[in-house]
Protein backbone atom coordinates (compact mmCIF):
# COMPACT_ATOMS: atom_id res chain seq x y z
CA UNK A 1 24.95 20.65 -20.70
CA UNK A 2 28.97 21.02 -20.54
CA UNK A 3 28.45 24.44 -18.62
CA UNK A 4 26.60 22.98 -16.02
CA UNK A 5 28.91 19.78 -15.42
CA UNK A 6 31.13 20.47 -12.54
CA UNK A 7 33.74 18.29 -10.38
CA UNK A 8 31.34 18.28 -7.49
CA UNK A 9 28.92 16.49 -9.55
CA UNK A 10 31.28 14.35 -10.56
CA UNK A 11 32.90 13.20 -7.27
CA UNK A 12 29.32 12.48 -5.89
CA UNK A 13 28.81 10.16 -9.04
CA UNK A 14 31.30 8.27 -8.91
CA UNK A 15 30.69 8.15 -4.95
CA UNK A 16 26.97 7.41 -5.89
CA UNK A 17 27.79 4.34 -8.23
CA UNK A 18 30.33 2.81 -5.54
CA UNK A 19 27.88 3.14 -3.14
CA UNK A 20 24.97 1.52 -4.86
CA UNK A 21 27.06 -1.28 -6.24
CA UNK A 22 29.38 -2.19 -3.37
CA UNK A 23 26.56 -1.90 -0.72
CA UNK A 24 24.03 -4.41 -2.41
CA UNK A 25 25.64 -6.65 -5.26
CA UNK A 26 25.74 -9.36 -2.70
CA UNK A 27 21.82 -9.01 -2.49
CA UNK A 28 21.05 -9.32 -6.23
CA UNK A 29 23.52 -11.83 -6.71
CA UNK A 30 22.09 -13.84 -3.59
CA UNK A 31 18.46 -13.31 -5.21
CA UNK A 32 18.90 -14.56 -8.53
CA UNK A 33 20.45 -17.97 -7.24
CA UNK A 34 18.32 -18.30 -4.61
CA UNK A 35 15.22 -18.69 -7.51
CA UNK A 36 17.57 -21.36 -9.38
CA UNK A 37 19.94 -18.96 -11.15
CA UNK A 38 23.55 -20.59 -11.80
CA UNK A 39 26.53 -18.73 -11.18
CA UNK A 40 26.77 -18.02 -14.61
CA UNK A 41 23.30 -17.10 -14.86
CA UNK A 42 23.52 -14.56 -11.71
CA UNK A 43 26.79 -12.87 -13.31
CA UNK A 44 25.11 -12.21 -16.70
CA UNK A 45 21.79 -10.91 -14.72
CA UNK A 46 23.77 -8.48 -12.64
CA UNK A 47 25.85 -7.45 -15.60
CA UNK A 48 22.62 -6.77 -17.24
CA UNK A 49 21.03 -4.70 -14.89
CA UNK A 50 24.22 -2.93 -14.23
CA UNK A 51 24.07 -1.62 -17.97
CA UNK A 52 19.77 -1.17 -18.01
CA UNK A 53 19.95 0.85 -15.10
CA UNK A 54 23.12 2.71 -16.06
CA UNK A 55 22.03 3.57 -19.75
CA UNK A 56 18.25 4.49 -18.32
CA UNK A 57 19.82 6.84 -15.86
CA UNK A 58 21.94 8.91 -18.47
CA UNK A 59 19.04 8.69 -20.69
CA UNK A 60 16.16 10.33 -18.26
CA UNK A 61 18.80 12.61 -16.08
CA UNK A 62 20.21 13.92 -20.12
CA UNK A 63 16.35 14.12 -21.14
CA UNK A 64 14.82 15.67 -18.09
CA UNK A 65 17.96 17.50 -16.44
CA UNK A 66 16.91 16.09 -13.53
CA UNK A 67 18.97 14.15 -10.93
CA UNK A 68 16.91 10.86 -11.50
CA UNK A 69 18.69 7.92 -10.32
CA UNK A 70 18.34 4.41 -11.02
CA UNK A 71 18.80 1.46 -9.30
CA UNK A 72 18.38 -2.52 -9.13
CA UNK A 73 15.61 -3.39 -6.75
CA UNK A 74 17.58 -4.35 -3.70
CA UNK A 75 13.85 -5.32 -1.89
CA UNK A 76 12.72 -7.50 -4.91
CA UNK A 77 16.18 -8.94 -5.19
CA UNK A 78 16.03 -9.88 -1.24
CA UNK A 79 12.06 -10.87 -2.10
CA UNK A 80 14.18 -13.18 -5.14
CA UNK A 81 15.86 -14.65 -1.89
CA UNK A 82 13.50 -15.49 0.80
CA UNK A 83 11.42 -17.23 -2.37
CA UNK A 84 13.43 -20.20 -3.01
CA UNK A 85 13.68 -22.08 -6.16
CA UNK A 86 10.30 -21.93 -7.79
CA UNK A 87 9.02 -24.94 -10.12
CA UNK A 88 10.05 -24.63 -13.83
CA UNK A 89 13.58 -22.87 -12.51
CA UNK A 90 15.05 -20.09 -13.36
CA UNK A 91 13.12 -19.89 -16.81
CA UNK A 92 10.37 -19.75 -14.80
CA UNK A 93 11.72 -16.72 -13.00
CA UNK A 94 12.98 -15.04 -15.90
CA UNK A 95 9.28 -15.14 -17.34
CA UNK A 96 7.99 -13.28 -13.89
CA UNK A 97 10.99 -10.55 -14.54
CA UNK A 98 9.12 -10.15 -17.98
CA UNK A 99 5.59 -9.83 -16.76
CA UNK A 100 7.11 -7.55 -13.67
CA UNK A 101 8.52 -5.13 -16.17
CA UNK A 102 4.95 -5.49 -18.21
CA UNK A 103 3.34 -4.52 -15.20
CA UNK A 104 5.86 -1.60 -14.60
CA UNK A 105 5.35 -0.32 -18.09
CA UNK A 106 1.56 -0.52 -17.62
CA UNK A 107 1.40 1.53 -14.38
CA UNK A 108 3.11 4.15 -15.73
CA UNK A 109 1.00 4.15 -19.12
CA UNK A 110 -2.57 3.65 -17.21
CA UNK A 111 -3.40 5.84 -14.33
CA UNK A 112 -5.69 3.12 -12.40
CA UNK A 113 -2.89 0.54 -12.01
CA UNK A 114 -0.32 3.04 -10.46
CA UNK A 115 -3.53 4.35 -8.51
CA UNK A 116 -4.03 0.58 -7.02
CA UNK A 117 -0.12 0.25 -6.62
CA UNK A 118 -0.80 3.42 -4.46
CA UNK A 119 -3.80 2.51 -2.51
CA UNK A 120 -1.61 -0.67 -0.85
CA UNK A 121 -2.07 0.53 2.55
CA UNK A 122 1.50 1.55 3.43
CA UNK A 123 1.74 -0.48 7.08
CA UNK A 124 1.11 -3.82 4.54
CA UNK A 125 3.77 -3.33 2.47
CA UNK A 126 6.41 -2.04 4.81
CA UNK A 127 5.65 -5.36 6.53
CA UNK A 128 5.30 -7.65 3.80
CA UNK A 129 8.99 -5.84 3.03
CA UNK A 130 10.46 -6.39 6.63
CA UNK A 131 9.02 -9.99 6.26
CA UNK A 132 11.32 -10.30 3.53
CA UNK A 133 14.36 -8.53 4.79
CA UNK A 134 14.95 -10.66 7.90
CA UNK A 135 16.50 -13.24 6.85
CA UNK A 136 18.75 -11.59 5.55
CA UNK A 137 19.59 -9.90 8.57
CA UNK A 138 19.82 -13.02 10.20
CA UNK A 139 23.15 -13.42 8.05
CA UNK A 140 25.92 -11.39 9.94
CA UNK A 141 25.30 -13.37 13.48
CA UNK A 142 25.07 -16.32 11.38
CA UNK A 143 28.30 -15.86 10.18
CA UNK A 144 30.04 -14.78 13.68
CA UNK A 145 28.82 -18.69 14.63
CA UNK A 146 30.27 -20.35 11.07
CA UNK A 147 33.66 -18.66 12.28
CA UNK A 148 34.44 -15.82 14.32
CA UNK A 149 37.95 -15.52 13.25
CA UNK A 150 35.89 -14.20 9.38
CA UNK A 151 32.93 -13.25 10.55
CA UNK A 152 33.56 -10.72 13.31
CA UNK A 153 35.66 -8.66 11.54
CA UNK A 154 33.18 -7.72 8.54
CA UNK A 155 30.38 -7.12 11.26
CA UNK A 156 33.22 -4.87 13.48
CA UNK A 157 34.67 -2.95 10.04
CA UNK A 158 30.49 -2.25 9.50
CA UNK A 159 29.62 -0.89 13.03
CA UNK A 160 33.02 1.12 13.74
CA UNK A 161 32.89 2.88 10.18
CA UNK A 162 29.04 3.26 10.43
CA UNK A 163 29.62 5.19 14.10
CA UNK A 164 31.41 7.75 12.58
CA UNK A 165 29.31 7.49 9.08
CA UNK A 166 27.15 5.76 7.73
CA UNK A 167 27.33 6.59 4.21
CA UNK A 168 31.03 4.44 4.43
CA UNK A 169 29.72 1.49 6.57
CA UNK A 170 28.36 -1.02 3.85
CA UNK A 171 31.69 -0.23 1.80
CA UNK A 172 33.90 -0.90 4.87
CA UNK A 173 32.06 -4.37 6.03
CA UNK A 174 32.96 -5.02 1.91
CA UNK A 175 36.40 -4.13 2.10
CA UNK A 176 36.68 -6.71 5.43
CA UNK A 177 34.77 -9.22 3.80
CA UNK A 178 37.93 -8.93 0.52
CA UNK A 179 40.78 -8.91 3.61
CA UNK A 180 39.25 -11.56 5.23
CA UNK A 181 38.70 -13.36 1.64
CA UNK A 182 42.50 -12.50 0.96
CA UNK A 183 44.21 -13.38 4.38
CA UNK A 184 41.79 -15.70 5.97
CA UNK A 185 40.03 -18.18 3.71
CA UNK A 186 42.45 -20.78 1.86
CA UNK A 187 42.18 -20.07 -1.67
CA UNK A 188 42.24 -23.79 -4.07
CA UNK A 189 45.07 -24.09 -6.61
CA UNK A 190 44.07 -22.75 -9.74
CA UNK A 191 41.42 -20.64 -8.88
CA UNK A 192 43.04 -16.96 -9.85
CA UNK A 193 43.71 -18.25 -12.77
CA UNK A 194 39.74 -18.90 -13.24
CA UNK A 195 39.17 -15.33 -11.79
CA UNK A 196 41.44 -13.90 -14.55
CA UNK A 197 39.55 -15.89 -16.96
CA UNK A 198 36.06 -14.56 -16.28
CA UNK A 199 37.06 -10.85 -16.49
CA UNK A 200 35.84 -11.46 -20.14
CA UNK A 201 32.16 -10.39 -20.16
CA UNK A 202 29.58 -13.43 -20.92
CA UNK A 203 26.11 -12.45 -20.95
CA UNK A 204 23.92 -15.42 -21.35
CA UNK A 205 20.28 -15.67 -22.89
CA UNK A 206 17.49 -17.33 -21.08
CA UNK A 207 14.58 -18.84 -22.30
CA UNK A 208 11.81 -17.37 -20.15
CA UNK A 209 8.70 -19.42 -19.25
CA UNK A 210 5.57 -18.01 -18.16
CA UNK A 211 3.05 -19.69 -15.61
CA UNK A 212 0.90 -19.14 -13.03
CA UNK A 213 2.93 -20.01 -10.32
CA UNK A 214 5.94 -17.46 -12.01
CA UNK A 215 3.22 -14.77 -12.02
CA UNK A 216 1.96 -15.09 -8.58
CA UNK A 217 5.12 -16.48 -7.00
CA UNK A 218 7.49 -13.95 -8.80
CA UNK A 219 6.01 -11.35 -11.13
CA UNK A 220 3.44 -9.76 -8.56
CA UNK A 221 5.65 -9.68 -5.27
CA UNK A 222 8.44 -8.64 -7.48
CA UNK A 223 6.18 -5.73 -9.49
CA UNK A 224 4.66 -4.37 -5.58
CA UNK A 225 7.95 -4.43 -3.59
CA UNK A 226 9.57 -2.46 -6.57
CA UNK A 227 6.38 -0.16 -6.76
CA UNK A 228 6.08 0.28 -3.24
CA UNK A 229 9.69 0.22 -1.75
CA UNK A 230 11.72 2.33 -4.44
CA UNK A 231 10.00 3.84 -7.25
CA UNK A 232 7.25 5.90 -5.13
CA UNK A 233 9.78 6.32 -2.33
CA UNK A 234 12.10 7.64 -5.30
CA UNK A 235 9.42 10.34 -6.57
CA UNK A 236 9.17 11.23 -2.85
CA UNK A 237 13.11 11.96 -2.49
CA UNK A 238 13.12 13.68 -5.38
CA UNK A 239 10.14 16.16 -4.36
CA UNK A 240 12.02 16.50 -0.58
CA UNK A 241 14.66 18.12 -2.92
CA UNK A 242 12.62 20.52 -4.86
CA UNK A 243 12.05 18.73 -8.06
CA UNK A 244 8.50 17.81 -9.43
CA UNK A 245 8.90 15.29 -11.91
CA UNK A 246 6.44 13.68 -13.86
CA UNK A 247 5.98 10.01 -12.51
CA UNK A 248 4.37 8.06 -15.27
CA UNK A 249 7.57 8.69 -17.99
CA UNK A 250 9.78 7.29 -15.35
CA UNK A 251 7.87 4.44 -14.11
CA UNK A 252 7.15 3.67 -17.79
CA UNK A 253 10.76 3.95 -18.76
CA UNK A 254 12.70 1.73 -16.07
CA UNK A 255 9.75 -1.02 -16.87
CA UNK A 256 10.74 -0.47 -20.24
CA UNK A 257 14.70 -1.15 -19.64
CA UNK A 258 13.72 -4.21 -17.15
CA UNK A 259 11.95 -5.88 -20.20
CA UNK A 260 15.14 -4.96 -22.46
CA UNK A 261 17.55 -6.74 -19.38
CA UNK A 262 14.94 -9.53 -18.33
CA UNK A 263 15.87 -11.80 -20.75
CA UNK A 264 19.98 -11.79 -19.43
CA UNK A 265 18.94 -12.46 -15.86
CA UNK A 266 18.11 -9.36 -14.85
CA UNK A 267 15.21 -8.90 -12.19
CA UNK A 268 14.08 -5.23 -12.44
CA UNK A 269 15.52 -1.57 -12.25
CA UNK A 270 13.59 1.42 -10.93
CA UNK A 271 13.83 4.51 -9.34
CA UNK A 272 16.40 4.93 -6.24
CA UNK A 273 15.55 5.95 -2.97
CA UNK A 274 18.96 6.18 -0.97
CA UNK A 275 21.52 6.80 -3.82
CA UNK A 276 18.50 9.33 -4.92
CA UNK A 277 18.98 11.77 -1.85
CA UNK A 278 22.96 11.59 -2.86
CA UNK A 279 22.12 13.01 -6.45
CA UNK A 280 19.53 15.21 -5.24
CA UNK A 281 21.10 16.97 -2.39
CA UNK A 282 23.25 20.15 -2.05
CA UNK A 283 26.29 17.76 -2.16
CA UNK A 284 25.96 17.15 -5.83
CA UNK A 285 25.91 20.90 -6.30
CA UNK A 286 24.74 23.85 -4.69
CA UNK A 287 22.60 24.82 -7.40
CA UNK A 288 20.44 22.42 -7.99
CA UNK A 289 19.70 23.08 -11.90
CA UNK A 290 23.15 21.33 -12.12
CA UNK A 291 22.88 18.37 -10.34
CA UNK A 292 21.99 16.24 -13.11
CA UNK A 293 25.01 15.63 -13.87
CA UNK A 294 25.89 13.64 -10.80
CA UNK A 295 23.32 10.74 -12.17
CA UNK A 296 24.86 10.67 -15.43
CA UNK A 297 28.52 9.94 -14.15
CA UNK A 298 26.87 7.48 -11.86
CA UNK A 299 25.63 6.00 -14.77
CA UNK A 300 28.36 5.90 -16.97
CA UNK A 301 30.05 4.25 -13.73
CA UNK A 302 27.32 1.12 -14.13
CA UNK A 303 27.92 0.88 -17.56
CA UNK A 304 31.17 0.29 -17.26
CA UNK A 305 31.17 -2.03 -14.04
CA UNK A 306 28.79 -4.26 -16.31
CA UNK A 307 31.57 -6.25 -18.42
CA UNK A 308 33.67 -7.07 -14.95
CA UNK A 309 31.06 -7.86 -12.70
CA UNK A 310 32.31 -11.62 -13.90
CA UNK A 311 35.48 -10.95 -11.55
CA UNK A 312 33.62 -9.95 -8.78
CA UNK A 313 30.96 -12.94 -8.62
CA UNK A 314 33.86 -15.16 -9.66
CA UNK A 315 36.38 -13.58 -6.51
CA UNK A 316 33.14 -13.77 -3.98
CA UNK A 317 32.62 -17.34 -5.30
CA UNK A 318 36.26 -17.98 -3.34
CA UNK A 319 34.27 -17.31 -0.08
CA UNK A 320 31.95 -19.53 2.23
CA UNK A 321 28.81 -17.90 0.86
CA UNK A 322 27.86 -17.19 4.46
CA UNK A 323 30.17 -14.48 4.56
CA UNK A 324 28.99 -12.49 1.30
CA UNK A 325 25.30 -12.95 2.82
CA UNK A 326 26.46 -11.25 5.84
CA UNK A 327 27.88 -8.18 4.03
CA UNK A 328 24.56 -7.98 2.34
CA UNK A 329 22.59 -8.93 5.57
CA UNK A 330 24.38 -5.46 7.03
CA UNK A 331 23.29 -3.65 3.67
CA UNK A 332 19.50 -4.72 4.69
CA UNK A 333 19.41 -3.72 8.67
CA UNK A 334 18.77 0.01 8.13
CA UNK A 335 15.92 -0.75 5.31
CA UNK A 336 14.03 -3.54 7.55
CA UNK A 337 14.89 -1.20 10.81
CA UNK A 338 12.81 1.12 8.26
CA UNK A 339 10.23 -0.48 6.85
CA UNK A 340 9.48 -2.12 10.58
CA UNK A 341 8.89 1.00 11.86
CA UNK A 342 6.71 2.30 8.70
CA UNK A 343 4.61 -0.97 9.43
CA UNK A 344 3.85 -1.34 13.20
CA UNK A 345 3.69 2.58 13.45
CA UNK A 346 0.49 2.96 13.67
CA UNK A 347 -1.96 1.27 16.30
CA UNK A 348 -4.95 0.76 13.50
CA UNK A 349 -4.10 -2.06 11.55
CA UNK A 350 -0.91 -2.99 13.84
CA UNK A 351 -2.14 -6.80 13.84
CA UNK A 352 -2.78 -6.98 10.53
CA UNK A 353 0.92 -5.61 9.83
CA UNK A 354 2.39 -8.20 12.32
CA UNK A 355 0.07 -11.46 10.22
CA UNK A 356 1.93 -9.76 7.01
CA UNK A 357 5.33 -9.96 8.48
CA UNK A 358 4.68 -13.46 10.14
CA UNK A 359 3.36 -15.32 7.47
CA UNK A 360 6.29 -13.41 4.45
CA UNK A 361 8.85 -13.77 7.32
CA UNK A 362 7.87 -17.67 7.77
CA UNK A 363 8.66 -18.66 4.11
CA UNK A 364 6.33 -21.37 3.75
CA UNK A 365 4.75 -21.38 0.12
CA UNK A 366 1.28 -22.89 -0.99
CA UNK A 367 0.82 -24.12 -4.60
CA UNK A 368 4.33 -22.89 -5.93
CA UNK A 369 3.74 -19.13 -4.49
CA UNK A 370 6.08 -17.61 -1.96
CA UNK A 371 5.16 -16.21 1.42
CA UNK A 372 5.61 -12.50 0.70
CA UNK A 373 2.42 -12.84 -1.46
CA UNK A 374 0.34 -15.19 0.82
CA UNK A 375 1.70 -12.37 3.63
CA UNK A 376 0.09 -9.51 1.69
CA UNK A 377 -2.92 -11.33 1.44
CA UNK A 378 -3.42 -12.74 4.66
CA UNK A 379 -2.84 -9.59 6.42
CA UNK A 380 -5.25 -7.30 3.64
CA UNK A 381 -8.02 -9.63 4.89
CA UNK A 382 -7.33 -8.89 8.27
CA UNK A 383 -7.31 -5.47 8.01
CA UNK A 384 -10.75 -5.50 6.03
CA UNK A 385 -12.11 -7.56 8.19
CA UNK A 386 -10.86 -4.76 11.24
CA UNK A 387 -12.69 -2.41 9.49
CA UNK A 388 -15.93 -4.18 8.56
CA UNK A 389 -16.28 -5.24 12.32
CA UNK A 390 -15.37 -1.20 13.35
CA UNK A 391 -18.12 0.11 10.84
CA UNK A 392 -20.72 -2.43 12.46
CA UNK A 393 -19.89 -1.59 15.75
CA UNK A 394 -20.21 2.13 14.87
């Protein structure tokens, strides 16, 4: 394995773990509060997935010697979001992480499940997804009306950087949002002294709870959204690149590290998609028998960002939250400009797409479930019901 380490591999590593963190903490963060998480709660979930998905990517990348990279579910996290507080709290929540990660374990152990997971038409899911992303997106123009003296120049840094490339945009519209945060937004007395207090790591158990209404609500959206929008999209990357890995060890594996991190807040990890093409590609290493070892620094990266992710959630806390939703409303636009177009592609089953996306975008829930679910649903019957009226009339 030394022999086949090489500073190219490491610089897109380290790049890979920036990346990954800097262009989406902001979504996990905003996720787990948004289902009743307190602050203290959110900073001991993402410093829990930060160390799952870090030790689970040295683990399979050292195992397999491939470049299999792991990441939080930025879509489930967003899902987490646009849910709301659920009834029973964040205990509640914490039991759907559980059964998610069951579930996750389960499709990669039993063929049917991961065969169901795959027969989700794709148009439903990449709406059901979109429906879930938008308010997100909503966040940056949002914040340009709170106060255009903060908010423009996170959305500017994020569209100047991204012309020239993209890669750097997220990380620019962060590094606005900690100028603005340093030069524009009055800081109270006494709080730096509270930010160099919580650079001491504090991971904090939590009870789960397990109900119907955290399994429908939580466990289910969460478990398809992670199946659908990163860990098949990640064996897909992967294959683009040359590799054929087996899918059921990995599925089985991050389900296996999202029950270990469940219980500390954290929501689920799983195969990446984006920071997957960065480990994959030539740019890790022109031979690609060696890129492996790009993961593995990425990965020792997470670990370490774990313990100090209290600093960061502590130094965003300074901000009007608006402003840390806009930086990860700009981290969303390309995957709902994505998953938009995966969904209202196609003419058959277009309508059905559009109820999906309407009724998950809405965010109305009925008997303690959220939207995305009820969107899935709604918009499965409608496409049945497309096709049982097309097979009559033929």
């Amino acid at each position: 394995m030394l022999r086949d380490f090489s500073a190219q591999a490491l610089f897109m590593g380290v790049l890979t773990a920036f990346v990954g963190f800097a262009s989406s903490f902001a979504v996990v963060l905003h996720g787990l509060t948004g289902v009743g998480a307190t602050e203290a709660q959110a900073t001991s979930g993402l410093m829990a997935v930060c160390v799952a998905l870090g030790v689970s990517m040295i683990l399979l990348s050292a195992v397999t010697r491939l470049p299999i990279a792991i990441a939080w579910s930025t879509p489930g996290a967003a899902l987490l979001a646009n849910s709301g507080p659920i009834e029973g709290g964040f205990q509640t929540a914490v039991g759907g992480f559980l059964v998610c990660g069951v579930l996750i374990v389960i499709a990669g152990l039993w063929k049917p499940l991961g065969r169901m997971v795959a027969a989700i038409p794709t148009s439903l899911a990449n709406a059901m997804l979109a429906g879930v992303l938008i308010g997100l997106c909503f966040a940056p123009a949002k914040a340009i009306a709170f106060n255009p003296l903060l908010g423009l120049p996170i959305v500017l840094a994020w569209a100047i950087v991204g012309a020239f490339n993209r890669l750097y945009a997220v990380p620019a519209a962060l590094a606005a949002f900690i100028a603005v945060l340093a030069f524009g937004v009055e800081v109270p007395p006494g709080a730096l002294a509270g930010l160099a207090d919580s650079l001491a790591p504090n991971p904090e158990f939590v009870m789960p709870i397990f109900t119907v209404a955290g399994f429908v609500g939580i466990a289910l959206p969460l478990f398809i959204v992670t199946m659908a929008s990163q860990n098949i999209p990640g064996i897909a990357v992967l294959k683009v690149n040359g590799y054929e890995p087996a899918p059921a060890p990995l599925f089985a594996t991050t389900g296996v590290f999202s029950l270990l991190s469940a219980p500390f807040g954290s929501h689920a990890v799983n195969l990446a998609a984006i920071t997957a093409a960065m480990c994959a590609g030539s740019d890790a290493h022109p031979d690609p028998k060696r890129r492996y070892w790009a993961p593995i620094v990425a990965g020792v990266c997470y670990v370490v960002f774990g313990p100090f992710v209290g600093a960061v959630t502590a130094f965003v806390a300074l901000a009007p939250p608006i402003l840390i939703q806009a930086v990860a409303g700009l981290a969303l636009i390309s995957a709902f400009a994505n998953s938009a177009l995966n969904a209202f592609k196609e003419i058959e089953g277009r309508e059905a797409a559009a109820v999906t996306f309407l009724v998950t975008a809405s965010g109305v829930s009925f008997a303690g479930i959220s939207g995305a679910f009820w969107g899935l649903v709604a918009g499965g019957l409608m496409l049945g019901l497309a096709r049982l009226t097309a097979k009559r009339r033929g």
